[in-house]
PDB file of N, CA and C in Angstrom:
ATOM      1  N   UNK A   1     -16.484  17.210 -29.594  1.00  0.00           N
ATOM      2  CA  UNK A   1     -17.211  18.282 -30.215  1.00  0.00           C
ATOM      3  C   UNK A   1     -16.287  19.029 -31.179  1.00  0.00           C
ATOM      4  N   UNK A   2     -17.145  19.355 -32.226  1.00  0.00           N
ATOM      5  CA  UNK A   2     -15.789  19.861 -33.889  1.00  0.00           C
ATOM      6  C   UNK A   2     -16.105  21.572 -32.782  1.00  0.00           C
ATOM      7  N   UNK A   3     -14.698  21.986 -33.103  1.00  0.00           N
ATOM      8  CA  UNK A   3     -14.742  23.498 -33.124  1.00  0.00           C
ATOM      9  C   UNK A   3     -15.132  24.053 -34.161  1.00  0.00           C
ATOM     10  N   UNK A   4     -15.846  25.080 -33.364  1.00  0.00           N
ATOM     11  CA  UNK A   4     -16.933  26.734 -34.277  1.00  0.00           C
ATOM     12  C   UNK A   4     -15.836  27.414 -34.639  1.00  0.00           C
ATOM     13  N   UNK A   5     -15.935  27.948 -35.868  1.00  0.00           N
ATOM     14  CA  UNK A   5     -14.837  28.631 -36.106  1.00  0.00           C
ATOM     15  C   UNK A   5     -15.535  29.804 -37.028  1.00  0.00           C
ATOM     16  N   UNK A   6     -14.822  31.051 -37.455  1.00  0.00           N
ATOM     17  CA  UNK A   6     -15.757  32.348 -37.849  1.00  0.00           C
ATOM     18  C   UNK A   6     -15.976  31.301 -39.356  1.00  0.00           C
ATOM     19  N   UNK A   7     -15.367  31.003 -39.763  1.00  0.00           N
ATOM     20  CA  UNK A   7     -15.551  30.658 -41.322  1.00  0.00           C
ATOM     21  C   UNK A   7     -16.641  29.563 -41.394  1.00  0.00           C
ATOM     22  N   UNK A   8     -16.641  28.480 -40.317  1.00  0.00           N
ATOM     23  CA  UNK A   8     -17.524  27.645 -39.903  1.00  0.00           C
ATOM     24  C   UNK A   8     -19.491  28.785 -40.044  1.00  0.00           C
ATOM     25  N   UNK A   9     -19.243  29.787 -39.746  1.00  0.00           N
ATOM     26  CA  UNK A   9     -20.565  30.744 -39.446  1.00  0.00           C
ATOM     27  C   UNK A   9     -20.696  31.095 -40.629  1.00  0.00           C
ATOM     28  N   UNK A  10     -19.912  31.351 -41.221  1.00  0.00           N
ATOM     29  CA  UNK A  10     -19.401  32.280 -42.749  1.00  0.00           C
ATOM     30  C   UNK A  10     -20.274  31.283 -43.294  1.00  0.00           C
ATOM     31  N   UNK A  11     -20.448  29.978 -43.632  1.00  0.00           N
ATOM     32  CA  UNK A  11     -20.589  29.114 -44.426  1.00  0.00           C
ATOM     33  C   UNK A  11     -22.465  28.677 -44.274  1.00  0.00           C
ATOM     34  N   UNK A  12     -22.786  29.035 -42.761  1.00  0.00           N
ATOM     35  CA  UNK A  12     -23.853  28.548 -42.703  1.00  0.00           C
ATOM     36  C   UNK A  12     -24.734  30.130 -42.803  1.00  0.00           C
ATOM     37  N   UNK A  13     -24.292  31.108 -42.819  1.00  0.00           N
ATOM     38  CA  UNK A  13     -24.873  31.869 -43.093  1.00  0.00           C
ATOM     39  C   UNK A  13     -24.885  32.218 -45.376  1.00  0.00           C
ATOM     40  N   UNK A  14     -24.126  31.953 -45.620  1.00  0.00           N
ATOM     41  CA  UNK A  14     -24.325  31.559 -47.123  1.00  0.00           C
ATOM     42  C   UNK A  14     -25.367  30.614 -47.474  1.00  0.00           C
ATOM     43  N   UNK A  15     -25.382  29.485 -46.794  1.00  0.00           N
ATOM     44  CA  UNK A  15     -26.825  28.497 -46.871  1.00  0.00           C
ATOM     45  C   UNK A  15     -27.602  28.813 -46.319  1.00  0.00           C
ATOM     46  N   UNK A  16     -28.123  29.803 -45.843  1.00  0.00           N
ATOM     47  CA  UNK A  16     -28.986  30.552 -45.374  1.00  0.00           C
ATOM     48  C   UNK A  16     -29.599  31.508 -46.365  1.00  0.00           C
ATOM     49  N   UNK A  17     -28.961  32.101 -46.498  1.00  0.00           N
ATOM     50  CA  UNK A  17     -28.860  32.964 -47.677  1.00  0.00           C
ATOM     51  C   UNK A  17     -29.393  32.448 -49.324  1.00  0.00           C
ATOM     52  N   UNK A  18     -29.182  31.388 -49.256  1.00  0.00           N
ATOM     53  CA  UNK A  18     -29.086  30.262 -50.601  1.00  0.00           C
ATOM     54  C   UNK A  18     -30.998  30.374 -50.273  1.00  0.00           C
ATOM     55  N   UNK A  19     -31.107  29.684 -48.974  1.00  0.00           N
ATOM     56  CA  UNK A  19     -32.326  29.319 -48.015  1.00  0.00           C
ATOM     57  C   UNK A  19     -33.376  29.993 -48.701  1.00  0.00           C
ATOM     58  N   UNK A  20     -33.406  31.584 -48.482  1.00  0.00           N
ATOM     59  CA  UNK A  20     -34.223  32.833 -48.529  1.00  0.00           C
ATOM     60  C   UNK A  20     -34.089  33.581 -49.856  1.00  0.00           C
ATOM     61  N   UNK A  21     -33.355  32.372 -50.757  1.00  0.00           N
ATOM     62  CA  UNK A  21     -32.429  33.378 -52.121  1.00  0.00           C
ATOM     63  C   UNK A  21     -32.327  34.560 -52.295  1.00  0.00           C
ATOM     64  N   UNK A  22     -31.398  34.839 -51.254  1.00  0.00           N
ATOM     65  CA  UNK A  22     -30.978  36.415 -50.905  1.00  0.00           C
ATOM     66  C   UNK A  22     -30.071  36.201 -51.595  1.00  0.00           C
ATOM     67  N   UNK A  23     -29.582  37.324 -52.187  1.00  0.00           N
ATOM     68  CA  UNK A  23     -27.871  37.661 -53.051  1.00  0.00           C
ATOM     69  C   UNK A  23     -27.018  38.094 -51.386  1.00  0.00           C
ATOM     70  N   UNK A  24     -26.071  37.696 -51.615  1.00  0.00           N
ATOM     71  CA  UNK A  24     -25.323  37.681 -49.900  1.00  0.00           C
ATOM     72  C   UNK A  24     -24.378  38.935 -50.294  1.00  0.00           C
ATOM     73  N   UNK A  25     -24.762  39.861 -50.903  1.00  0.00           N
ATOM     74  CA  UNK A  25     -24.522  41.267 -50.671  1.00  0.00           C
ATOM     75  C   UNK A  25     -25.812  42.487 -51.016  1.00  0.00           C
ATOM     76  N   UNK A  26     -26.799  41.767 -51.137  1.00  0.00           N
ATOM     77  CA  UNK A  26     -27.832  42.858 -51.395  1.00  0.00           C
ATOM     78  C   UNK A  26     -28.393  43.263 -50.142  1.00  0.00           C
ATOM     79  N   UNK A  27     -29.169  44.356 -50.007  1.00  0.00           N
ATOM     80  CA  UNK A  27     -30.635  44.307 -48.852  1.00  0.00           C
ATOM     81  C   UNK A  27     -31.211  43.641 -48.600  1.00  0.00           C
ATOM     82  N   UNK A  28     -31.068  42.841 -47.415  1.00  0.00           N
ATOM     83  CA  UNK A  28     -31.839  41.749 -47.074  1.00  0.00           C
ATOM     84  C   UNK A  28     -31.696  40.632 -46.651  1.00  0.00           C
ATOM     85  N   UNK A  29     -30.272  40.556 -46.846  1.00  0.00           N
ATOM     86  CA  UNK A  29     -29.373  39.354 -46.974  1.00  0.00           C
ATOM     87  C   UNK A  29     -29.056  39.123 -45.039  1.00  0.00           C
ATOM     88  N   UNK A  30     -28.218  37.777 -44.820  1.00  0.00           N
ATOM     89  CA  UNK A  30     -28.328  37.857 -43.811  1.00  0.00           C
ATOM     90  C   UNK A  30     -26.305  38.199 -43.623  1.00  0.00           C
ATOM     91  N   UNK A  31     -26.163  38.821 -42.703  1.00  0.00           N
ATOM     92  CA  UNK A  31     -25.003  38.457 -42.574  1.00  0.00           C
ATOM     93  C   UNK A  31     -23.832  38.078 -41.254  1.00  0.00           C
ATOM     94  N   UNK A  32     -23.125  38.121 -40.713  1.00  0.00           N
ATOM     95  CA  UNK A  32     -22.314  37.664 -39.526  1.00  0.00           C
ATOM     96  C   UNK A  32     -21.975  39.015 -39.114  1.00  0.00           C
ATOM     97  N   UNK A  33     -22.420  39.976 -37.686  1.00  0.00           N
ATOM     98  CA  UNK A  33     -21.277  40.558 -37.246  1.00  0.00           C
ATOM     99  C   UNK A  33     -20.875  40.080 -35.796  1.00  0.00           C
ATOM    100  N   UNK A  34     -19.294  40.686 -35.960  1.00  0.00           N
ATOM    101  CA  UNK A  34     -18.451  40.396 -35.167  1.00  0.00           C
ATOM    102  C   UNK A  34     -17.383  41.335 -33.884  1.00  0.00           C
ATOM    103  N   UNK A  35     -18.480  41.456 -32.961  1.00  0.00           N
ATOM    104  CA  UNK A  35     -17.620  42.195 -32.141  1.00  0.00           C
ATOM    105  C   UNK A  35     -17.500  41.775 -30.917  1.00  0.00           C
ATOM    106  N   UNK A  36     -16.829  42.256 -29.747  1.00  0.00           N
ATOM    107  CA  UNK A  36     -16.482  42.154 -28.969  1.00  0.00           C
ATOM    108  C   UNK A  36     -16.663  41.044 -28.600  1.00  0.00           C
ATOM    109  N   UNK A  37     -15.681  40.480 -28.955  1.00  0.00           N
ATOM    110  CA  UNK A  37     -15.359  38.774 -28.901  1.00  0.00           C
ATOM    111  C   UNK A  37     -16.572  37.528 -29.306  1.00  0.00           C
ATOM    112  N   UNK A  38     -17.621  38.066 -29.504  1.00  0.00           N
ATOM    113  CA  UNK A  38     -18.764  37.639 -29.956  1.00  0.00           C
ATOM    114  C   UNK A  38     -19.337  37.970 -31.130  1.00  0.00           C
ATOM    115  N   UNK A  39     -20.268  36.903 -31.569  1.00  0.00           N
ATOM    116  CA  UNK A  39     -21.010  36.822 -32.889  1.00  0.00           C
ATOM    117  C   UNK A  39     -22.347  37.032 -32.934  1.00  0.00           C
ATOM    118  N   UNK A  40     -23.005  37.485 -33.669  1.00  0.00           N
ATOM    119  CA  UNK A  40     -24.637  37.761 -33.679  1.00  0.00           C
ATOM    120  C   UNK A  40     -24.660  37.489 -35.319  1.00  0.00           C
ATOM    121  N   UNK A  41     -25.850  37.274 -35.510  1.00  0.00           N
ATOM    122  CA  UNK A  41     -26.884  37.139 -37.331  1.00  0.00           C
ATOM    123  C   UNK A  41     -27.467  38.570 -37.517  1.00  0.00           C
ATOM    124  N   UNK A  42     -27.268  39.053 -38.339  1.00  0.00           N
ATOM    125  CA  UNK A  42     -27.614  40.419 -38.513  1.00  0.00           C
ATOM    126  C   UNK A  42     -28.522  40.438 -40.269  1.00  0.00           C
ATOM    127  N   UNK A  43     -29.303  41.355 -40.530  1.00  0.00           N
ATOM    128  CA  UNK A  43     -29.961  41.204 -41.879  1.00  0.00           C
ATOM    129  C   UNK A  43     -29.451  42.926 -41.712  1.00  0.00           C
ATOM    130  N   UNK A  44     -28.539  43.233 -43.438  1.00  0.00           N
ATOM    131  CA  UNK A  44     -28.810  43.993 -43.525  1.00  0.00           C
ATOM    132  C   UNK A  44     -30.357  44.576 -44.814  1.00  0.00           C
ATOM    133  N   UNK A  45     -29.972  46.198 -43.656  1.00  0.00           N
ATOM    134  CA  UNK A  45     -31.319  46.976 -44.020  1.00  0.00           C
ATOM    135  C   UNK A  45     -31.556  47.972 -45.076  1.00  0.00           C
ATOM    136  N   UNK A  46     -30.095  48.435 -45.485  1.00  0.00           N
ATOM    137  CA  UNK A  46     -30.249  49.540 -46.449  1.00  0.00           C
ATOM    138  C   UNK A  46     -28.777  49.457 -47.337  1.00  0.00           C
ATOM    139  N   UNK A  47     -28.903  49.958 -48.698  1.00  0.00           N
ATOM    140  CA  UNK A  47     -27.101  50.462 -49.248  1.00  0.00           C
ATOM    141  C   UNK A  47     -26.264  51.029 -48.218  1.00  0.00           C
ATOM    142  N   UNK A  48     -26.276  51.787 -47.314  1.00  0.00           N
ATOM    143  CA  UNK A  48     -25.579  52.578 -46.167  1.00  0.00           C
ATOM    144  C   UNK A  48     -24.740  51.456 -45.509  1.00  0.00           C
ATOM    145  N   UNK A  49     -25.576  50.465 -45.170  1.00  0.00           N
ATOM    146  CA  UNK A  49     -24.807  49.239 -44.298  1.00  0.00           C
ATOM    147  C   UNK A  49     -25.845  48.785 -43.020  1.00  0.00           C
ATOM    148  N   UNK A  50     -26.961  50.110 -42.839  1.00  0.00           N
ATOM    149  CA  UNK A  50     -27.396  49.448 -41.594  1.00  0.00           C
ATOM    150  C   UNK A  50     -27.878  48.102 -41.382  1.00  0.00           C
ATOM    151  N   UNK A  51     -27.853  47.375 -40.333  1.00  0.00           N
ATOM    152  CA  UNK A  51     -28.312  46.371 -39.834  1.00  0.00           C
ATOM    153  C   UNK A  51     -29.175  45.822 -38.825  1.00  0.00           C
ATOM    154  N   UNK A  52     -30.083  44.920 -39.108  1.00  0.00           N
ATOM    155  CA  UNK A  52     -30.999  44.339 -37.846  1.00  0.00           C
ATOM    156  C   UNK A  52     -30.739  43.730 -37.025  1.00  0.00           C
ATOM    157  N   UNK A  53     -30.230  43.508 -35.937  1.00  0.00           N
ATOM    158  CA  UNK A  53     -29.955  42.488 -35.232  1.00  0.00           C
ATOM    159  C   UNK A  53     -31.126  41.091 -35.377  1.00  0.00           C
ATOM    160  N   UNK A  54     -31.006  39.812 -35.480  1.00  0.00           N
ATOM    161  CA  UNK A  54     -31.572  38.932 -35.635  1.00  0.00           C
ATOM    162  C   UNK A  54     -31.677  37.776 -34.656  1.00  0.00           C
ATOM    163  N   UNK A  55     -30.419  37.519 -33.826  1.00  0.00           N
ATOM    164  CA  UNK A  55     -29.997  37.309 -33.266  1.00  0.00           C
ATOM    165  C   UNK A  55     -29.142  37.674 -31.907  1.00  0.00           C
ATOM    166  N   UNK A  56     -29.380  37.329 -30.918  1.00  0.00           N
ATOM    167  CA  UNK A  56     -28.698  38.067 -29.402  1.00  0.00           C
ATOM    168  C   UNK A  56     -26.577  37.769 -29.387  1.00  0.00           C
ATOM    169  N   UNK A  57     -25.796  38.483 -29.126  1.00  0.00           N
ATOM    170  CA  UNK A  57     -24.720  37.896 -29.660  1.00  0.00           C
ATOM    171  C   UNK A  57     -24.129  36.607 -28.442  1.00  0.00           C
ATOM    172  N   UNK A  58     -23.413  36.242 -28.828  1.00  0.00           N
ATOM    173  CA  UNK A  58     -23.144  34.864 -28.048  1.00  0.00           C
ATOM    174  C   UNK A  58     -21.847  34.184 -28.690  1.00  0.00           C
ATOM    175  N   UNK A  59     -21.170  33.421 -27.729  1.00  0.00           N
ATOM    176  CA  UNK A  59     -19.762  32.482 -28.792  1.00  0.00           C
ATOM    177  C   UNK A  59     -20.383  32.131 -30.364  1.00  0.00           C
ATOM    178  N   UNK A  60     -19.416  31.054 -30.840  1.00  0.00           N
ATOM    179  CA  UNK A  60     -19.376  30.926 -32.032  1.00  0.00           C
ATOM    180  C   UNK A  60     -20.645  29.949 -32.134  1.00  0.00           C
ATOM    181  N   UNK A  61     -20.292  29.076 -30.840  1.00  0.00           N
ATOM    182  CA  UNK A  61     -21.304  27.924 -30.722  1.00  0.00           C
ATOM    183  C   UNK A  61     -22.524  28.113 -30.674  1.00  0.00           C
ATOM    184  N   UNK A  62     -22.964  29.116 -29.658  1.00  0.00           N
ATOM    185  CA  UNK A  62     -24.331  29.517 -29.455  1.00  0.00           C
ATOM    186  C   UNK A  62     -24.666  30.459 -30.992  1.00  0.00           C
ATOM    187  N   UNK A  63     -24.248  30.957 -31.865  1.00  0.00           N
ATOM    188  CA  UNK A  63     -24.451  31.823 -32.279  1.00  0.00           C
ATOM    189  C   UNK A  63     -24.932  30.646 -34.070  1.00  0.00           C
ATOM    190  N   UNK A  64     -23.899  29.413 -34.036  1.00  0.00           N
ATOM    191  CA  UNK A  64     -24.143  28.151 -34.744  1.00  0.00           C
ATOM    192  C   UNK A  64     -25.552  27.337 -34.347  1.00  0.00           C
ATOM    193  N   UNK A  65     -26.038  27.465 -33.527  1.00  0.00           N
ATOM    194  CA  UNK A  65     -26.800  26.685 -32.653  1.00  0.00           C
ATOM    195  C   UNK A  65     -28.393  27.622 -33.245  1.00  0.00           C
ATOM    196  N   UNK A  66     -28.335  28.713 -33.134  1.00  0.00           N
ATOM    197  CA  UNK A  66     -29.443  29.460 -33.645  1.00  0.00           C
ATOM    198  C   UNK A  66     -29.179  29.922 -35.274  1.00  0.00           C
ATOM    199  N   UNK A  67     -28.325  30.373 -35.406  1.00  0.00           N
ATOM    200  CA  UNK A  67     -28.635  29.797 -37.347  1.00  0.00           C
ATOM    201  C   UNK A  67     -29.242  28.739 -37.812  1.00  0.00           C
ATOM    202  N   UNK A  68     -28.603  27.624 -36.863  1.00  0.00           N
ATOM    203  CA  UNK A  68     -29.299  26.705 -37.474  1.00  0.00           C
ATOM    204  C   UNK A  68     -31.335  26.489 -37.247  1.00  0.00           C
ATOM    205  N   UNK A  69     -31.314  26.829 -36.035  1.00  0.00           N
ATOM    206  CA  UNK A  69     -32.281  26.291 -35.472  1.00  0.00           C
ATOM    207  C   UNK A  69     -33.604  27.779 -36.234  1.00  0.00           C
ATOM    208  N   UNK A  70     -32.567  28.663 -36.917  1.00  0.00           N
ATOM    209  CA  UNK A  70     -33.637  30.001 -37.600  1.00  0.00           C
ATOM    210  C   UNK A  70     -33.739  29.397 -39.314  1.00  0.00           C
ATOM    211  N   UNK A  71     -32.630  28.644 -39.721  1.00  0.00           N
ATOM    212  CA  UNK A  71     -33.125  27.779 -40.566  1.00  0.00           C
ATOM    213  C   UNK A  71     -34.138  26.576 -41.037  1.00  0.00           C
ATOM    214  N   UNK A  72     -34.003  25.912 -39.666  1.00  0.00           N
ATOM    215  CA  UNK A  72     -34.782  24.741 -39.601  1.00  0.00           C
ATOM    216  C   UNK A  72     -36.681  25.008 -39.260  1.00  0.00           C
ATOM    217  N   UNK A  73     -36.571  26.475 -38.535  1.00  0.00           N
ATOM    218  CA  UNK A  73     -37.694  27.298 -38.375  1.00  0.00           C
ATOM    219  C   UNK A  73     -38.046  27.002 -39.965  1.00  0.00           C
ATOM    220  N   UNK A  74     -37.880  28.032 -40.941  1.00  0.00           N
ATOM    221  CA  UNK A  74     -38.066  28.859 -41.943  1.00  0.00           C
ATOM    222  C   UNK A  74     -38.125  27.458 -42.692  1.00  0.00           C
ATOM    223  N   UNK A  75     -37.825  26.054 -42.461  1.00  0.00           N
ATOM    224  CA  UNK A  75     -37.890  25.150 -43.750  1.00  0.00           C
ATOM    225  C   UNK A  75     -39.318  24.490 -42.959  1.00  0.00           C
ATOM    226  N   UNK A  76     -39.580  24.375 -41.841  1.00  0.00           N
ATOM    227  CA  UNK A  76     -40.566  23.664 -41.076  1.00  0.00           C
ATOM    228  C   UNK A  76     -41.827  24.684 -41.843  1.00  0.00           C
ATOM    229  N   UNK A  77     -42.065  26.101 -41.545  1.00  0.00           N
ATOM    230  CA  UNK A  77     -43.101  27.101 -42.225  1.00  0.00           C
ATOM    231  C   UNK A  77     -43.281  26.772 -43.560  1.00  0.00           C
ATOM    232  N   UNK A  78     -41.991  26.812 -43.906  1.00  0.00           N
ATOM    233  CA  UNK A  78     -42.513  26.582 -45.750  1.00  0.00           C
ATOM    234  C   UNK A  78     -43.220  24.825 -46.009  1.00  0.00           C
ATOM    235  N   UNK A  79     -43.230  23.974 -45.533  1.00  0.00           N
ATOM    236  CA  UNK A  79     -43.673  22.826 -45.530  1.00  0.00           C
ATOM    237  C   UNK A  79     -44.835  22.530 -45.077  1.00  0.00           C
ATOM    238  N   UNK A  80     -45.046  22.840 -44.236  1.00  0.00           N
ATOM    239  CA  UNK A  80     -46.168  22.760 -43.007  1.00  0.00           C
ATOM    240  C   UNK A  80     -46.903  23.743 -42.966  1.00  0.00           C
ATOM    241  N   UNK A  81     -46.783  25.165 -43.115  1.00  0.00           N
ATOM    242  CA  UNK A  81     -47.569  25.867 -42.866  1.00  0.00           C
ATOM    243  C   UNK A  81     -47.778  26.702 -44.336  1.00  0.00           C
ATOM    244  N   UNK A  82     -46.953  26.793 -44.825  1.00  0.00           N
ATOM    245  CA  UNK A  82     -47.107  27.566 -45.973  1.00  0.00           C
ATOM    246  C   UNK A  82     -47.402  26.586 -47.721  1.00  0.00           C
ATOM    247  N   UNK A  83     -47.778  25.474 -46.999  1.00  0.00           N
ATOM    248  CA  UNK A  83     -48.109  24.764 -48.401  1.00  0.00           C
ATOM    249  C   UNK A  83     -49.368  24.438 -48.297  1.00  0.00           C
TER     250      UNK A  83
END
């Protein structure tokens, strides 16, 4: 198994971002926070900085595991349901 690494998250949250053509510093965008030894998907909500949680926080792995699987959501809707 390849190791999760923060930059590894960094990267899939940019294609995410690409995903929803969010600018990956505007409102709306999705982004990585990082605390207490754990990772969560966060959208921020306003210029201030606040944020949504999107995601429950969890290792790098679990936290890789649902990006992906909130991506693969959002491409399944646009195909299937939204065409």
């Amino acid at each position: 198994m390849e190791r999760v690494t923060k930059k590894t998250l960094e990267v899939q949250i940019h294609w995410l971002n690409k995903q929803f053509n969010r600018d990956p510093e505007a409102v709306g965008c999705f982004q990585l926070d990082c605390a207490y030894g754990g990772y969560r998907l966060v959208k921020l909500c306003n210029d201030s900085g606040a944020q949504s949680d999107i995601s429950p926080r969890g290792t790098a792995r679990e936290t890789l595991a649902f990006i992906r699987a909130f991506s693969d959501g959002a491409a399944f809707f646009e195909r299937e349901v939204a065409a």
